[in-house]
Every structure is written in C-alpha cells, then in structure tokens.
N, C-alpha and C. Protein backbone atom coordinates (compact mmCIF):
# COMPACT_ATOMS: atom_id res chain seq x y z
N UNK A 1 77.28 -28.27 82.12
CA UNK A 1 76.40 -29.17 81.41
C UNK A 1 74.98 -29.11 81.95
N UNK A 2 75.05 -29.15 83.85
CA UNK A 2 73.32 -29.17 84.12
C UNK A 2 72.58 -27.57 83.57
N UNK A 3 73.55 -26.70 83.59
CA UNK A 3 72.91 -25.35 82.56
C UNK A 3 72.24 -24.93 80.95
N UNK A 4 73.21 -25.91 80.90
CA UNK A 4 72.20 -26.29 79.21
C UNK A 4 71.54 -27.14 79.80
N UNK A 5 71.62 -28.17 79.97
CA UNK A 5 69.94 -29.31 80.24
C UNK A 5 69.23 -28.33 80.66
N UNK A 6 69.16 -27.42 82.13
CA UNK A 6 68.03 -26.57 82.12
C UNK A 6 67.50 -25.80 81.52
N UNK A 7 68.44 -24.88 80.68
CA UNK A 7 68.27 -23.38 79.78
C UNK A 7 67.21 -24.17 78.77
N UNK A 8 67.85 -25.50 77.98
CA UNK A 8 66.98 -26.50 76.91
C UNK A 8 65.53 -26.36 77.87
N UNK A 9 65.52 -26.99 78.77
CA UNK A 9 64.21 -27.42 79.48
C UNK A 9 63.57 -26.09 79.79
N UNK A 10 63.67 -25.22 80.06
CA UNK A 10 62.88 -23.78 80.22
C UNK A 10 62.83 -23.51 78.93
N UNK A 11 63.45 -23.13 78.08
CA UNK A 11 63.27 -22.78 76.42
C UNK A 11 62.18 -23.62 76.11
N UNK A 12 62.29 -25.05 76.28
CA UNK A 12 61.52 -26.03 75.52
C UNK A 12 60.10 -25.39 76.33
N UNK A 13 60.00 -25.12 77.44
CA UNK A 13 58.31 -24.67 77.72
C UNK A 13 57.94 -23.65 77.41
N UNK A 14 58.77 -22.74 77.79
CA UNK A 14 58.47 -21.40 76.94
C UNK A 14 58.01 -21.70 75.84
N UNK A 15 58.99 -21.84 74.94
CA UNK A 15 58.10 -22.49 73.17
C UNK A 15 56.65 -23.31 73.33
N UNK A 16 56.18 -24.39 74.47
CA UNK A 16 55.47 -24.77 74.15
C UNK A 16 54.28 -23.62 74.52
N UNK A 17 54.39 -23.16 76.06
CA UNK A 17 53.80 -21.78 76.19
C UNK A 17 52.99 -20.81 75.51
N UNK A 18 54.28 -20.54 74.91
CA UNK A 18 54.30 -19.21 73.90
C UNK A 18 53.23 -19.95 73.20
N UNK A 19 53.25 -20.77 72.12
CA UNK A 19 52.88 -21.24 71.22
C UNK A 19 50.76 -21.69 71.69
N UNK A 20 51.15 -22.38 72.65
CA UNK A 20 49.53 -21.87 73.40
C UNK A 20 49.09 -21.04 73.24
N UNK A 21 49.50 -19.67 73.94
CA UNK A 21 48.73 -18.29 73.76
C UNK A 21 48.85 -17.89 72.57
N UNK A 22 49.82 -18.13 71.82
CA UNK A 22 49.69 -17.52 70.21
C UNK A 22 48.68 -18.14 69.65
N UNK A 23 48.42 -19.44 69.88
CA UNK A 23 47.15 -20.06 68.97
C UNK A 23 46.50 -19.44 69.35
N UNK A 24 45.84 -19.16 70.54
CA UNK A 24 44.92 -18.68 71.21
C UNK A 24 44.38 -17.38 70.96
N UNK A 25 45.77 -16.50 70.88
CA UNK A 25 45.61 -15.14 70.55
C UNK A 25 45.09 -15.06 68.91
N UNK A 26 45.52 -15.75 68.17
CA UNK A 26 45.71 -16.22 66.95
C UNK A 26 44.11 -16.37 66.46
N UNK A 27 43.79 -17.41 66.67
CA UNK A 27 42.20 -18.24 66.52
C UNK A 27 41.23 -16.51 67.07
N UNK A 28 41.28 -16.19 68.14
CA UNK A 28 40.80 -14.95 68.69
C UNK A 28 40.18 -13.90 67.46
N UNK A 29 41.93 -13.76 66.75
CA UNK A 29 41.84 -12.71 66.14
C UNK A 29 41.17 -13.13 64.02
N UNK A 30 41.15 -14.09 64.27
CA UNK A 30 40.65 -15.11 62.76
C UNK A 30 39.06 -14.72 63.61
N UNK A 31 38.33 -15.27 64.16
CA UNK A 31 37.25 -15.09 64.68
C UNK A 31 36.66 -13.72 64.65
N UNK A 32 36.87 -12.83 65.46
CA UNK A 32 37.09 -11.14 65.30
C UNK A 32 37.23 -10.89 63.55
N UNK A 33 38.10 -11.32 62.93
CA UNK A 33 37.53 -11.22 61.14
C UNK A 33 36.51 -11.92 60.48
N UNK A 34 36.60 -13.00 60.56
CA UNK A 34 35.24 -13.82 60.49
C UNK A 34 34.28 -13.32 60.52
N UNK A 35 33.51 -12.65 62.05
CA UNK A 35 32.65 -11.81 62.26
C UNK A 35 32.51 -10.55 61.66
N UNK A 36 33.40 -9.65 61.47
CA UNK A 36 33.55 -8.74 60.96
C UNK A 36 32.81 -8.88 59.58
N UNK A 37 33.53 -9.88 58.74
CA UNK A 37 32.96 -10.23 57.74
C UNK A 37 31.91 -10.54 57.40
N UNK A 38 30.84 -11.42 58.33
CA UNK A 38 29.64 -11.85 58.57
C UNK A 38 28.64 -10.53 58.99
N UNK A 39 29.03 -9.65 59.39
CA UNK A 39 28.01 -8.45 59.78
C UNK A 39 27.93 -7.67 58.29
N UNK A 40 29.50 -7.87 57.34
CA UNK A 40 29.30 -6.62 56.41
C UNK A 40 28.21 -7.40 55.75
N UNK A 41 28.58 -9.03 55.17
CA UNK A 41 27.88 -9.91 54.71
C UNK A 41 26.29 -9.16 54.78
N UNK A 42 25.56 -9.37 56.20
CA UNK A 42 24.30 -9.13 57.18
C UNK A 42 23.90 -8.02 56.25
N UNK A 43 25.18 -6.91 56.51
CA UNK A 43 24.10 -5.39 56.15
C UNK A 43 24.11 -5.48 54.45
N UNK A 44 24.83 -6.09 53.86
CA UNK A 44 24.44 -6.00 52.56
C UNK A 44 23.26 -6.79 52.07
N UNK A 45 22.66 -8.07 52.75
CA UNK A 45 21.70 -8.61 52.81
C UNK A 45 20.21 -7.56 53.12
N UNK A 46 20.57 -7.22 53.91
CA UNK A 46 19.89 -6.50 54.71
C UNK A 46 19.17 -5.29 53.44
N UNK A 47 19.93 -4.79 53.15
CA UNK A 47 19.61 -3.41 52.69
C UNK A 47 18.97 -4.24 51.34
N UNK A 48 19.48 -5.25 50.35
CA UNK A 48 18.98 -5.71 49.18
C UNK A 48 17.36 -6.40 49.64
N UNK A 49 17.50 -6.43 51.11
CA UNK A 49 16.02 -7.20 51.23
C UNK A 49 15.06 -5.98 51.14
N UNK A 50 15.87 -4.59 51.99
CA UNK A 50 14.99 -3.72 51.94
C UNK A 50 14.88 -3.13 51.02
N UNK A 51 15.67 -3.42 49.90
CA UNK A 51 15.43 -2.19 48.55
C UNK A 51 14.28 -3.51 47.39
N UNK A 52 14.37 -4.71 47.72
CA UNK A 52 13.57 -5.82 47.04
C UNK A 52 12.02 -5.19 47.42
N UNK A 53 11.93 -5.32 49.01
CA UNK A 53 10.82 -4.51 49.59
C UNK A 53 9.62 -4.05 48.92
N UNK A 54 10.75 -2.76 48.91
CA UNK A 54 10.25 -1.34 48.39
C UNK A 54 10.37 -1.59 47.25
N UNK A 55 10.75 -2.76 45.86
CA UNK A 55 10.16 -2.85 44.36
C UNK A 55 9.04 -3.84 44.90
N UNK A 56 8.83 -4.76 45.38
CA UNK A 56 7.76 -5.49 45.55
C UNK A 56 6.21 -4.75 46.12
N UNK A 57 6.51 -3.77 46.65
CA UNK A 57 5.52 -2.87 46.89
C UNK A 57 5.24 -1.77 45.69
N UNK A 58 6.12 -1.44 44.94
CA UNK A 58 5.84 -0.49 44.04
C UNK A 58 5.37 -1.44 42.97
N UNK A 59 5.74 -2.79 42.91
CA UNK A 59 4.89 -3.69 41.58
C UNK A 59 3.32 -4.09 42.29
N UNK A 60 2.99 -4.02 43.74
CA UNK A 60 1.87 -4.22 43.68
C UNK A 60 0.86 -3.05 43.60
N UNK A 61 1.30 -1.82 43.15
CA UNK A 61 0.70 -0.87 43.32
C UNK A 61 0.40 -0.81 41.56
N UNK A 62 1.12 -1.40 41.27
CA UNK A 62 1.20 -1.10 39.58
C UNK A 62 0.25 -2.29 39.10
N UNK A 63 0.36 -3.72 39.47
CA UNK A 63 -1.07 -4.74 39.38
C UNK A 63 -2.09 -3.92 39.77
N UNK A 64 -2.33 -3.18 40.79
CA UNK A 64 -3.31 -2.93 41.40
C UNK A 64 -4.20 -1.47 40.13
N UNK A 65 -3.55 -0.49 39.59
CA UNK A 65 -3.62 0.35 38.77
C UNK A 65 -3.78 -0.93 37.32
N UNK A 66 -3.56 -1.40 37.15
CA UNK A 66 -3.57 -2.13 36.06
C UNK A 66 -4.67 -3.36 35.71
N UNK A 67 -5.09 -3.45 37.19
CA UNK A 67 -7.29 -4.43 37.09
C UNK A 67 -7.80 -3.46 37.08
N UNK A 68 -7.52 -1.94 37.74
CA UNK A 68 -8.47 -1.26 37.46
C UNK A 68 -8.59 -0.69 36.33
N UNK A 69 -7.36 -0.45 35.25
CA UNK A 69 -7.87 -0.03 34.05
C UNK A 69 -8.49 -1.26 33.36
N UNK A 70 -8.35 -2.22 33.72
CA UNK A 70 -8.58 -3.51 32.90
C UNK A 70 -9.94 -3.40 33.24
N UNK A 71 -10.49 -3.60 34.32
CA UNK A 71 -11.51 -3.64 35.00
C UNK A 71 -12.84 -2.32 34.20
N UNK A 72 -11.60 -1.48 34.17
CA UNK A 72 -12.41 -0.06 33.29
C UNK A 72 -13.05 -0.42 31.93
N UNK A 73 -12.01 -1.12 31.46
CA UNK A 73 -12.12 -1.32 29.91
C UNK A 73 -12.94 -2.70 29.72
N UNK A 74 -12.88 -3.65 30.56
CA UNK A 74 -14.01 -4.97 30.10
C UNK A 74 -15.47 -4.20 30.33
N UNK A 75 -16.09 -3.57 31.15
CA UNK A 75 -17.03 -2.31 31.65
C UNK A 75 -17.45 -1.55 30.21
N UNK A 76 -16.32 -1.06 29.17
CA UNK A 76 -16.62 -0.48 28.53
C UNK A 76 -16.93 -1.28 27.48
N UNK A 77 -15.91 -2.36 27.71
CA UNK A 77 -16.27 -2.97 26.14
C UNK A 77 -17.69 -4.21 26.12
N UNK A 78 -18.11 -3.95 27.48
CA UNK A 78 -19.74 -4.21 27.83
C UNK A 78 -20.65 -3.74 27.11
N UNK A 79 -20.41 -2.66 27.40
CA UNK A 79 -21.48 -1.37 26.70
C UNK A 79 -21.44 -1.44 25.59
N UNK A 80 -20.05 -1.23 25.08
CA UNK A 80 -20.12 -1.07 23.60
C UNK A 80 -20.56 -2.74 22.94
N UNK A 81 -20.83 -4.22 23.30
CA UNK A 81 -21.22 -4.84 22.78
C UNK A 81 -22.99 -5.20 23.30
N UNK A 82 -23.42 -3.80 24.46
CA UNK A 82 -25.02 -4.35 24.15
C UNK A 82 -25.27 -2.85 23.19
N UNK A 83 -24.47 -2.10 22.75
CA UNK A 83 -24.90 -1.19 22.04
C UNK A 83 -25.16 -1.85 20.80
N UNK A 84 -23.71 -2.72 19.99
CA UNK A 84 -24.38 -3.23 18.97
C UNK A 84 -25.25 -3.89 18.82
N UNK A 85 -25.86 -4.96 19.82
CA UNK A 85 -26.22 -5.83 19.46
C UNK A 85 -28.14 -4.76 19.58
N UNK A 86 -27.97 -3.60 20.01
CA UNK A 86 -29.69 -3.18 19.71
C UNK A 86 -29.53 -2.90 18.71
C-alpha cells in the first residue's frame, strides 16, 4: 500500500514537472513563430515602402517635366497674345 501512495506521489510531480517545462518549452516555441512571422510581416513592409519610394520619386520627376512644359507653354502663349494685340 505505502508503494502506491509513493509511485501516486512521484507520478503526481512528475506530471506537475513535466507539465512546467512543456509550457515553457511550449510558449518558447509559439514565440520563435510569432517572430518568425513578424520579420516576414517587416520584409514585406519593407520592400512595399521601398518600391512606394521609387514611384514617389518617379512621380516627382514627372510634376517636375510637366511645370516645365507648362511653364513653356504659358511663355508661349505670352507671345502669341502681345502678338495679337499689335
């Protein structure tokens, strides 16, 4: 009889034991994915900021080409209204 009461009483810590480091190991390895996940998250951020970038720079190059034809053409259409008006 005192062999089962003990075998129970060592089993029963073991289980509680075990069950410690498994959370432990457990939570560890949820974390380790988590992160994992959060970096792919990062680089896909990452790269859409840098490809946003590089259109936000190619649209200011295109405003910039686009006062100067504007810029060309109010210039011309100067001329052409002190032409009529001699």
């Amino acid at each position: 009889m005192d062999n089962i009461i003990i075998t129970a009483i060592f089993s029963f810590i073991a289980t509680i034991v075990g069950f410690i480091f498994g959370s432990r190991k457990n939570q560890a390895e949820t974390d380790k994915i988590v992160l994992e996940n959060v970096k792919g998250i990062l680089d896909v951020y990452t790269k859409t900021i840098e490809d946003l970038k590089d259109e936000v720079s190619e649209l200011k190059k295109e405003i910039k080409e686009y006062k100067s034809c504007i810029d060309k053409m109010e210039k011309e259409l100067n001329t052409f209204k002190k032409q009529m008006n001699k």
